[in-house]
C-alpha atoms as a PDB file:
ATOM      1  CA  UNK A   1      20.147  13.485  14.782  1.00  0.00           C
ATOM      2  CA  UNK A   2      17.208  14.589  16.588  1.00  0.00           C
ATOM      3  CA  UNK A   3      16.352  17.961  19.145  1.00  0.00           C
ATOM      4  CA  UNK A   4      15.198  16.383  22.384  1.00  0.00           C
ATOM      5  CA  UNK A   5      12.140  18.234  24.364  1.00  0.00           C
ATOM      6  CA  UNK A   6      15.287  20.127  26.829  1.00  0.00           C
ATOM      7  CA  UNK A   7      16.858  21.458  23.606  1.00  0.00           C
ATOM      8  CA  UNK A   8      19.647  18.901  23.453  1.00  0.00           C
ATOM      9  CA  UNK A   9      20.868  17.841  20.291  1.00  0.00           C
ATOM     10  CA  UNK A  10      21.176  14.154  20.482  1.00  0.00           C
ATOM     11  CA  UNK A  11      23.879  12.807  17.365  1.00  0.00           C
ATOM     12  CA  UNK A  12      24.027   9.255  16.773  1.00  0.00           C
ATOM     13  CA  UNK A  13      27.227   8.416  16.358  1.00  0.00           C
ATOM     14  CA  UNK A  14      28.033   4.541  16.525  1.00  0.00           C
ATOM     15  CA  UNK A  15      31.962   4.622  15.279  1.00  0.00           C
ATOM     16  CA  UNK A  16      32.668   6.901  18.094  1.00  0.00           C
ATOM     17  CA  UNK A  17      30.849   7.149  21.623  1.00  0.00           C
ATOM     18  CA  UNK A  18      27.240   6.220  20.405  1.00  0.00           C
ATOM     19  CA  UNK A  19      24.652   8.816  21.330  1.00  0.00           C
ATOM     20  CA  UNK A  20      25.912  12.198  22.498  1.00  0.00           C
ATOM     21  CA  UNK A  21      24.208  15.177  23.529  1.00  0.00           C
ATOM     22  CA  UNK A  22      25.070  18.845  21.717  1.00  0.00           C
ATOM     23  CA  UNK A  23      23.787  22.277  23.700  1.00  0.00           C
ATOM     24  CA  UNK A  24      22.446  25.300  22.038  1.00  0.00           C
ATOM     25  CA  UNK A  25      25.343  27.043  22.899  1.00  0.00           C
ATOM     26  CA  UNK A  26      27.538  24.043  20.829  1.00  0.00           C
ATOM     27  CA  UNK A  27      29.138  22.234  23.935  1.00  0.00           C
ATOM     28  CA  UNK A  28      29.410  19.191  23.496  1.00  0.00           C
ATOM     29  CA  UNK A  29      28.050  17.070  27.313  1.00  0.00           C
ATOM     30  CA  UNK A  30      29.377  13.505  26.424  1.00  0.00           C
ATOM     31  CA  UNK A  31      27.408  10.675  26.173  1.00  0.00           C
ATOM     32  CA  UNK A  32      23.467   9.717  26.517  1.00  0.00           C
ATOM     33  CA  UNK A  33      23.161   6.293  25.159  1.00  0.00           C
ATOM     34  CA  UNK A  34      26.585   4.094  25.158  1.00  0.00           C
ATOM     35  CA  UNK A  35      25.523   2.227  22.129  1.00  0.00           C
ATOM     36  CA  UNK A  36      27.849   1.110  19.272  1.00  0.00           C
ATOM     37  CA  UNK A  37      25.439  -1.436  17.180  1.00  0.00           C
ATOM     38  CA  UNK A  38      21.725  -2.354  16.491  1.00  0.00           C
ATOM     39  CA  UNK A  39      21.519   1.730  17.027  1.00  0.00           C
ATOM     40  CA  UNK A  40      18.211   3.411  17.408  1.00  0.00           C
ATOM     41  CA  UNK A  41      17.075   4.546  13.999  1.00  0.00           C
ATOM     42  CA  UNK A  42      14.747   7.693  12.357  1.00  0.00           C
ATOM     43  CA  UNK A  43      14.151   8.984  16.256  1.00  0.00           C
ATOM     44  CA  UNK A  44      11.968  11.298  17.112  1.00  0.00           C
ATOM     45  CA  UNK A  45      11.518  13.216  20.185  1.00  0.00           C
ATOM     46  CA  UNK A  46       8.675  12.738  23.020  1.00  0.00           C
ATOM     47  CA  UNK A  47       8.401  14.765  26.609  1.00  0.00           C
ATOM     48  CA  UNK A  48      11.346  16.293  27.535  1.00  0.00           C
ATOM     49  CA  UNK A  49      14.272  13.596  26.922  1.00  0.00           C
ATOM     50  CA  UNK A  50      12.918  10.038  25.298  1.00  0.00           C
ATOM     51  CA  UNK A  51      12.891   9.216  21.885  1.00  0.00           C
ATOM     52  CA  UNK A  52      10.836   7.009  19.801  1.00  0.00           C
ATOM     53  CA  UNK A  53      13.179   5.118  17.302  1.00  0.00           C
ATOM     54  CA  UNK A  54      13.604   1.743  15.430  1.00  0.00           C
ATOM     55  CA  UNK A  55      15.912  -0.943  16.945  1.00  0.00           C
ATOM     56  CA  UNK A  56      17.075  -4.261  14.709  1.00  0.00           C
ATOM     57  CA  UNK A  57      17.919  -7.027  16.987  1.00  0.00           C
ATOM     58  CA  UNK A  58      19.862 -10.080  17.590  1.00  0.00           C
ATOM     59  CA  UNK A  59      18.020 -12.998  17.678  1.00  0.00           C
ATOM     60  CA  UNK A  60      17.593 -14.452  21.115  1.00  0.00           C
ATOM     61  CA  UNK A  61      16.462 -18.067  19.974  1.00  0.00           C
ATOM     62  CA  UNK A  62      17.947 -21.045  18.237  1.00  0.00           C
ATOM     63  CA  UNK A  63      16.977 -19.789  14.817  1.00  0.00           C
ATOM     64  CA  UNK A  64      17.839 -17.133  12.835  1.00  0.00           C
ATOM     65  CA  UNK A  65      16.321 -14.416  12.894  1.00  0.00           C
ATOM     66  CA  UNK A  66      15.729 -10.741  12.916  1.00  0.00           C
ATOM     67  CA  UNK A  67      13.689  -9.038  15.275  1.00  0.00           C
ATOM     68  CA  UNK A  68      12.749  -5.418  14.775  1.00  0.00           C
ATOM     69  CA  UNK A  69      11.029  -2.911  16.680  1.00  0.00           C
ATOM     70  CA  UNK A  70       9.943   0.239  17.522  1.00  0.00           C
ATOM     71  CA  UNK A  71       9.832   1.495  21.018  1.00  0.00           C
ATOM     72  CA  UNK A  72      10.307   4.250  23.080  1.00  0.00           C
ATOM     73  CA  UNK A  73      13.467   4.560  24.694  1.00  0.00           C
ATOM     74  CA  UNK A  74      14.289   6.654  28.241  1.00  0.00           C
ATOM     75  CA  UNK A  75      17.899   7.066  26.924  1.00  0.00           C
ATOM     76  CA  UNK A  76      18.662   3.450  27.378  1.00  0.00           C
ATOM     77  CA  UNK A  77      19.395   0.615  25.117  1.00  0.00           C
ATOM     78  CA  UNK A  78      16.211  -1.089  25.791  1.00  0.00           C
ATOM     79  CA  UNK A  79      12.407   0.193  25.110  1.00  0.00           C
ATOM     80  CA  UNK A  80      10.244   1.107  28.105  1.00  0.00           C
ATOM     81  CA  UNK A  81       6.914   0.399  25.278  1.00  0.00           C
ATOM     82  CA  UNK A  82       7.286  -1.234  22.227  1.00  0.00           C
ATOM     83  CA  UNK A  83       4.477  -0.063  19.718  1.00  0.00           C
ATOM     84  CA  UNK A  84       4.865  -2.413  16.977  1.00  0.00           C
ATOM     85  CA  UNK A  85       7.103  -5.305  16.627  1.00  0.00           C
ATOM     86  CA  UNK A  86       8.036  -7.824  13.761  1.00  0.00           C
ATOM     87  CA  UNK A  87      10.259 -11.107  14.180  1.00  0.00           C
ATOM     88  CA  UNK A  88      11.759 -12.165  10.985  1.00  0.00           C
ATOM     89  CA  UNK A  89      12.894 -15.844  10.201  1.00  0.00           C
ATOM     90  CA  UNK A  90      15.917 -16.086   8.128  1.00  0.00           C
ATOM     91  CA  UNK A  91      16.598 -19.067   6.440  1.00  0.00           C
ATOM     92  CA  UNK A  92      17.762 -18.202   2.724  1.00  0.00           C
ATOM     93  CA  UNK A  93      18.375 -14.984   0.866  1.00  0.00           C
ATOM     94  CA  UNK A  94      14.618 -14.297  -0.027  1.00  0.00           C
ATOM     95  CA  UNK A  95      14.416 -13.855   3.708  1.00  0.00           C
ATOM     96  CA  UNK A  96      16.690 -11.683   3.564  1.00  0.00           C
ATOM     97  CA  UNK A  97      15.170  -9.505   0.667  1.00  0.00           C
ATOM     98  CA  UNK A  98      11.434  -9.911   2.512  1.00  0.00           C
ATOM     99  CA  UNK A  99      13.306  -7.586   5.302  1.00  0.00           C
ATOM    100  CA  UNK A 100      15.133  -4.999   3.548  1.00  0.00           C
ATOM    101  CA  UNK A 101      11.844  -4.696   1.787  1.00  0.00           C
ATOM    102  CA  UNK A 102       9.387  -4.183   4.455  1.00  0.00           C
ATOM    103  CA  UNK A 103      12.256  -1.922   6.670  1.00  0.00           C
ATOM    104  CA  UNK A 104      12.921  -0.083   3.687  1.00  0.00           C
ATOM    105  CA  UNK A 105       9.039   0.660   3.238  1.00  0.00           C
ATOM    106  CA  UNK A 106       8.518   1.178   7.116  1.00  0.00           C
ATOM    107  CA  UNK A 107       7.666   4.721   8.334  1.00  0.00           C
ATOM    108  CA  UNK A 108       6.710   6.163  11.748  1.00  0.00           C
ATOM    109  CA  UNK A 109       6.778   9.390  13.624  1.00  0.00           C
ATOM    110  CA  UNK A 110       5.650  11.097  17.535  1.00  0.00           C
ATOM    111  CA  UNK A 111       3.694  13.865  18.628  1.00  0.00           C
ATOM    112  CA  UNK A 112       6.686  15.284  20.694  1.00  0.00           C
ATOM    113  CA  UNK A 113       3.734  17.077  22.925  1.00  0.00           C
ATOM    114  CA  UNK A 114       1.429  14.165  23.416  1.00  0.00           C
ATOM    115  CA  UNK A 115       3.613  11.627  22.570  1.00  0.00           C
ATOM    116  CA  UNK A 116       1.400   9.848  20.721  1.00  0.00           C
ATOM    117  CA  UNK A 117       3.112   7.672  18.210  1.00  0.00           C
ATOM    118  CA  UNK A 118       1.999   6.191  14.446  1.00  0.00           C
ATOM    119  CA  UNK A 119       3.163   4.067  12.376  1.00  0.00           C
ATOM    120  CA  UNK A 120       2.709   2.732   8.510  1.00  0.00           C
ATOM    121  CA  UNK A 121       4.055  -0.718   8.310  1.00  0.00           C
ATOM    122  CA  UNK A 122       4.260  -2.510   4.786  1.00  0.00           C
ATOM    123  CA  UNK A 123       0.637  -4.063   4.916  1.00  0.00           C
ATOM    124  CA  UNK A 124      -0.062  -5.807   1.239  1.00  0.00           C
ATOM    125  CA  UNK A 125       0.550  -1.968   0.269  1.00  0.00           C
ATOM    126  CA  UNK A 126      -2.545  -0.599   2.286  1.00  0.00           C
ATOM    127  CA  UNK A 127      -2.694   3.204   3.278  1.00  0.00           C
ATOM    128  CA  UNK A 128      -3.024   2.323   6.583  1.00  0.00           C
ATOM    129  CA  UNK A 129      -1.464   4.608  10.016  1.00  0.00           C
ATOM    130  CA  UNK A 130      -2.076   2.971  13.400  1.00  0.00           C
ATOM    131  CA  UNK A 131      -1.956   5.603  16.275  1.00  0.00           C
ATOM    132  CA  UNK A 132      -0.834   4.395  19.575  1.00  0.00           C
ATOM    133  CA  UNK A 133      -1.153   5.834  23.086  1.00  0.00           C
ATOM    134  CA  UNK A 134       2.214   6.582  25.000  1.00  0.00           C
ATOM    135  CA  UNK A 135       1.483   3.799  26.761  1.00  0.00           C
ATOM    136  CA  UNK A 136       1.219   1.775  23.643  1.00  0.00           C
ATOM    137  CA  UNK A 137      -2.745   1.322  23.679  1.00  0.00           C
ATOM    138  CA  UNK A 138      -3.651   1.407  19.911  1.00  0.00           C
ATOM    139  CA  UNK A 139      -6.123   4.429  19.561  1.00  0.00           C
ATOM    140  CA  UNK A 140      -7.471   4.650  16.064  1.00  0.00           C
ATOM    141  CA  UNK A 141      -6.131   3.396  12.590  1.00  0.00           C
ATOM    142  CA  UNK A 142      -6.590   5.749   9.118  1.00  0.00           C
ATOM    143  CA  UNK A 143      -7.206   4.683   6.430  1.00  0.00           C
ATOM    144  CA  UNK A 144      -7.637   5.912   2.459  1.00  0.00           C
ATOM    145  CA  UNK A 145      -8.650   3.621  -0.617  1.00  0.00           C
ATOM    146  CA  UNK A 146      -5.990   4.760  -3.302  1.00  0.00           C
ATOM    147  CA  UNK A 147      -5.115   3.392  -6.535  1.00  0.00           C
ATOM    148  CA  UNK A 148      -1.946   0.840  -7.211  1.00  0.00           C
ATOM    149  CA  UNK A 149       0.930   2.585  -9.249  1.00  0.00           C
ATOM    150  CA  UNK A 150       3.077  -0.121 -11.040  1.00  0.00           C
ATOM    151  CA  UNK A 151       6.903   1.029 -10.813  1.00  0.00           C
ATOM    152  CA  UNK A 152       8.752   1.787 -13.906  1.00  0.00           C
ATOM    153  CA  UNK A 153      11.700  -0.414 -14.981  1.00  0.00           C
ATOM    154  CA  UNK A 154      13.733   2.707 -13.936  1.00  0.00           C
ATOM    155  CA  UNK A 155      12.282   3.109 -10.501  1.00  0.00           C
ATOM    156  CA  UNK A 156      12.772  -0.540 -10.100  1.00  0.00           C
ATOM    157  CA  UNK A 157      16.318  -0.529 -11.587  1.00  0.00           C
ATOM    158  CA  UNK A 158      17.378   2.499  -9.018  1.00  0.00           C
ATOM    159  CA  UNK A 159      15.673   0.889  -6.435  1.00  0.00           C
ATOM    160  CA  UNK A 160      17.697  -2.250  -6.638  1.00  0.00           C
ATOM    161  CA  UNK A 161      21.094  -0.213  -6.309  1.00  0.00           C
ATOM    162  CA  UNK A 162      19.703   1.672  -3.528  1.00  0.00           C
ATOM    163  CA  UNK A 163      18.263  -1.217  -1.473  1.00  0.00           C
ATOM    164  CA  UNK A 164      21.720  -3.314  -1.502  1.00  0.00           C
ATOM    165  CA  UNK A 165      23.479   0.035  -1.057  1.00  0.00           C
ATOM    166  CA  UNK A 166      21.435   0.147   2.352  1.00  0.00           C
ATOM    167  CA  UNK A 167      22.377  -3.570   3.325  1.00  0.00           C
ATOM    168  CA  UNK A 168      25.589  -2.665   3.126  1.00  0.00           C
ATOM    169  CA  UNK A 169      25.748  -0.092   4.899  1.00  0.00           C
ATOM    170  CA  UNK A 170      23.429  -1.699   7.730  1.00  0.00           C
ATOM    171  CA  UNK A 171      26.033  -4.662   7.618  1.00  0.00           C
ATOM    172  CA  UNK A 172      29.272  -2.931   6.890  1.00  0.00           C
ATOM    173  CA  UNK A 173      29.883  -4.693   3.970  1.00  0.00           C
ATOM    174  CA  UNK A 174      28.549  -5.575   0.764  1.00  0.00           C
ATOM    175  CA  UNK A 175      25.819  -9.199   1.380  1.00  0.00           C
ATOM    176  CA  UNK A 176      26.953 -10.137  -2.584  1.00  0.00           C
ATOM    177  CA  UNK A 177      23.143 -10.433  -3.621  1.00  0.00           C
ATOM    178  CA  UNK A 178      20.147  -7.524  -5.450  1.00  0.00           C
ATOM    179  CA  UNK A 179      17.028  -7.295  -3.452  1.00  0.00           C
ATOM    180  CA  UNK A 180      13.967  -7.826  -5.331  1.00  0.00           C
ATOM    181  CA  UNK A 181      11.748  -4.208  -4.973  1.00  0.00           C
ATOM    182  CA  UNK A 182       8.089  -4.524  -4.238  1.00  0.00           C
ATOM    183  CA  UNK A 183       6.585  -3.937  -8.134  1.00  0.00           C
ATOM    184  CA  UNK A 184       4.285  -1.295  -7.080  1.00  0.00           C
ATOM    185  CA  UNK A 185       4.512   1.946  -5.494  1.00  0.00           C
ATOM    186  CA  UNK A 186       4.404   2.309  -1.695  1.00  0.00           C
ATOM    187  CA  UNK A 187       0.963   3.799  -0.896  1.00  0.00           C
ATOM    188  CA  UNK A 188       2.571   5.692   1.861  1.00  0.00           C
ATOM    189  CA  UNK A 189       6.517   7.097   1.672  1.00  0.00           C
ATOM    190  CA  UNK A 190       6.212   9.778   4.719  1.00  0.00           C
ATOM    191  CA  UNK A 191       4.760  10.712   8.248  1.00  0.00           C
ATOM    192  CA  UNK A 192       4.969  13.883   9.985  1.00  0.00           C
ATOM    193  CA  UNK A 193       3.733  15.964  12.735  1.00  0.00           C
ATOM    194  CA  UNK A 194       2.074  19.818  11.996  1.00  0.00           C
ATOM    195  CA  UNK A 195       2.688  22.423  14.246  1.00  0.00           C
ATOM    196  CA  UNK A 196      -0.682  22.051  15.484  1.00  0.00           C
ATOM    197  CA  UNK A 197      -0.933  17.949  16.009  1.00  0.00           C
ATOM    198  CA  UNK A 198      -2.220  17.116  12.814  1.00  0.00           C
ATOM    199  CA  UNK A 199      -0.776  14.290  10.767  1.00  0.00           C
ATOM    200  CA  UNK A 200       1.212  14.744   7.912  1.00  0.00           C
ATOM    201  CA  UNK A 201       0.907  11.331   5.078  1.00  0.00           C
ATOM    202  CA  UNK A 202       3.020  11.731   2.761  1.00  0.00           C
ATOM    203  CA  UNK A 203       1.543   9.118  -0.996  1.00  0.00           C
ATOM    204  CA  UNK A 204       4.230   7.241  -2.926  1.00  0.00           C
ATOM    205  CA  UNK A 205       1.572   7.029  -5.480  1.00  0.00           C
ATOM    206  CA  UNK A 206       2.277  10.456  -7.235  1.00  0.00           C
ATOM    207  CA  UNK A 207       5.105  11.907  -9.426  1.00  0.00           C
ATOM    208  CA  UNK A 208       4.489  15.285  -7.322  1.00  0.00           C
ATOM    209  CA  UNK A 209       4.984  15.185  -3.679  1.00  0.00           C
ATOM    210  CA  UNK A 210       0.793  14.993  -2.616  1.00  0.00           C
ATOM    211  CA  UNK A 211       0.332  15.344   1.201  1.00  0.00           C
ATOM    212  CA  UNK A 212      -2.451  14.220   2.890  1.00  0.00           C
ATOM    213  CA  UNK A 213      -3.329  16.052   6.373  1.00  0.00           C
ATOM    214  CA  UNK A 214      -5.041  14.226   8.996  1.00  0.00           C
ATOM    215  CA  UNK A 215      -6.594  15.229  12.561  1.00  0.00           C
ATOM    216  CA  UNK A 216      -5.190  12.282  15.183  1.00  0.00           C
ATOM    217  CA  UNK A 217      -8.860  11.017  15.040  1.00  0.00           C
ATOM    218  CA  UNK A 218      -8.612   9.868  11.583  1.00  0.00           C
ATOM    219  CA  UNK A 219     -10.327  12.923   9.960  1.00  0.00           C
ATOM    220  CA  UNK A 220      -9.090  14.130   6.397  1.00  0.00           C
ATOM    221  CA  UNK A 221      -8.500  17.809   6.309  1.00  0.00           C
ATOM    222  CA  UNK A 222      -6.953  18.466   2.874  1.00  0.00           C
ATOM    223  CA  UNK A 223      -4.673  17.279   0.571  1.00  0.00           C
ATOM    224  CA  UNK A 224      -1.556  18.967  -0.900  1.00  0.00           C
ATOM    225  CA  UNK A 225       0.406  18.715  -4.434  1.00  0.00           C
ATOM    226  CA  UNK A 226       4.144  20.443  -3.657  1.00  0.00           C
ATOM    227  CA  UNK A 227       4.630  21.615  -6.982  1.00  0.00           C
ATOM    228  CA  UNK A 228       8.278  21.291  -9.147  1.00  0.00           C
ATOM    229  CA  UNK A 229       9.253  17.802  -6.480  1.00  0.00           C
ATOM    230  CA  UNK A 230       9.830  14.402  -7.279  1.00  0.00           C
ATOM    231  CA  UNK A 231      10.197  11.469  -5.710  1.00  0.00           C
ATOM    232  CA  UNK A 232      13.561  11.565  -4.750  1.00  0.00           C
ATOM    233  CA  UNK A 233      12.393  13.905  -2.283  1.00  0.00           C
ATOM    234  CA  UNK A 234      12.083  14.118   1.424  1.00  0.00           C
ATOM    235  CA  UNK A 235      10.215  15.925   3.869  1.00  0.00           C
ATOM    236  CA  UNK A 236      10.599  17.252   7.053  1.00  0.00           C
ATOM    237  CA  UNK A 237       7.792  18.968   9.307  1.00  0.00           C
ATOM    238  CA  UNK A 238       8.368  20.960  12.137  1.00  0.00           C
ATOM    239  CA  UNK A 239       6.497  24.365  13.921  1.00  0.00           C
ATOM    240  CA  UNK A 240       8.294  27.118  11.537  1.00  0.00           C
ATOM    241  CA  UNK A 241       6.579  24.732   8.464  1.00  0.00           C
ATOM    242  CA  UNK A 242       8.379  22.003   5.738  1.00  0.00           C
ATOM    243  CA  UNK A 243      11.982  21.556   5.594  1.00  0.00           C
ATOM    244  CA  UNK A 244      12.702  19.130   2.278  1.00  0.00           C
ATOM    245  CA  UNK A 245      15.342  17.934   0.509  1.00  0.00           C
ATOM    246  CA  UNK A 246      16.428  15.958  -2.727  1.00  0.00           C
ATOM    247  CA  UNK A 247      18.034  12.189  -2.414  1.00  0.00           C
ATOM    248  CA  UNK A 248      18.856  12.663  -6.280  1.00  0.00           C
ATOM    249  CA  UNK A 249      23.229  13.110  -5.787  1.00  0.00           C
ATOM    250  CA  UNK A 250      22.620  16.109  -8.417  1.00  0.00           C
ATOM    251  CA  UNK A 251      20.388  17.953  -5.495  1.00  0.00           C
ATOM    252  CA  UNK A 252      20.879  16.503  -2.418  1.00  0.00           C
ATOM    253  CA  UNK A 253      23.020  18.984  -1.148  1.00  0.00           C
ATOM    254  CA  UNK A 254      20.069  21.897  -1.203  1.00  0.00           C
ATOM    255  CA  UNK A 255      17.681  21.826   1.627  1.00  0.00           C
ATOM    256  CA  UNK A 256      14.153  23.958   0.697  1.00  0.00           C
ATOM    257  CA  UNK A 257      11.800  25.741   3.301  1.00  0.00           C
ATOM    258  CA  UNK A 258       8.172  25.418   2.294  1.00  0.00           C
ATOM    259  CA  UNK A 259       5.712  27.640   4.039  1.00  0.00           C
ATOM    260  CA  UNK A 260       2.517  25.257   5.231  1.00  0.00           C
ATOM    261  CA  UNK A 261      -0.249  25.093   2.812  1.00  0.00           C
ATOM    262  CA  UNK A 262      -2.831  27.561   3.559  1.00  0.00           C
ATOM    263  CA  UNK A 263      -6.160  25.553   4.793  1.00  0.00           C
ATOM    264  CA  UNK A 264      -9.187  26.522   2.193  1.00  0.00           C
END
């Protein structure tokens, strides 16, 4: 789901009409993107009714492949700007696992007022955020030296189930093969956008959710330990402050409002 810049609700919905468009009032106004696979993914909202969102393709050449993107979409199938782009060669199973890996440790958000976009691809585990114009001009990178946190054979065992629960859920069936998790912890597991147009960055590094908060130029304001989280955690920033919730099944169904840290 995702509230569009006109106060629409847009629900992606796949199995039924694709992407349909809710009112405040609850009425339902039928359908904005006719779309029943390689959906848009994690959208977010820019101007009034486009969306920045991830799209997995079909491979257009003679070998196999998986291209994925993420562009910004006028309510249409294809992307008006593409801000980052990846084409994947499959040939064997390790292929296979290289993706789920690097989509699983993907992240990317908008400015819904400038509509300035960033994203944190899987680079050899950097803390690295490329900002991009609308247009898709790159603007600025940030950047933060932080230490390398080895996984626990825990973390890596749950992370195992959860990554071939994904692929089968992406595929609609179950691929018959574990993907391999990255050994150490991603250096970044969240973006978001303050009510002000700061960046939210959001380390994998910690047992405690630590937030990092950015100015668009690449300044660091302050950093942030939520208290009593984990990482099972997810976060959610919007103008009234931090919506979160737990992924662990014991929690998940409890969503938590966090007032925005006070700046000292």
């Amino acid at each position: 789901m995702v509230l569009l810049g006109n106060d629409l609700l847009a629900v992606m919905d796949p199995w039924a009409e694709g992407l349909t468009g809710i009112t405040p009032e609850y009425d339902q106004i039928g359908v904005l993107i006719d779309i029943h696979s390689n959906v848009h993914m994690g959208m977010c909202a820019v101007d009034l009714s486009d969306i920045v969102a991830l799209r997995v393709l079909e491979s257009t050449s003679d070998d196999p492949g998986i291209p994925m993107m993420i562009g910004r979409y006028s309510m249409s199938k294809d992307p008006s700007v593409i801000y980052w782009q990846e084409d994947y060669s499959i040939t064997s199973l390790e292929d296979i696992s290289g993706v789920m890996r690097d989509f699983s440790n993907l992240y990317w958000t908008a400015d819904r007022n400038t509509g300035n976009v960033y994203i944190a691809p899987y680079e050899d585990n950097r803390y690295l955020v490329y900002r991009y114009s609308p247009e898709g001009v790159l603007l600025n990178t940030i950047e933060l030296e932080v230490e390398q946190v080895l996984k626990t054979d825990q973390e890596i065992a749950d992370e195992t189930i959860y990554l071939r629960a994904r692929l089968t859920a992406l595929n609609g069936r179950d691929m018959g093969f574990d993907i391999e998790p990255y050994l150490e912890r991603r250096s970044i597991i969240g973006l978001g956008i303050s009510k002000d147009g700061n960046l939210w960055v959001r380390r994998g590094t910690h047992d405690d959710a630590v937030l990092d908060l950015w100015t668009p130029e690449g300044e660091l304001i302050q950093s942030y330990t939520v208290p009593g989280t984990s990482l099972s955690w997810k976060f959610s920033f919007c103008s009234e402050g931090i919506l979160a919730y737990d992924e662990n099944p014991e929690y998940f169904q409890r969503v938590f409002t966090i007032e925005t840290p006070a700046m000292e």
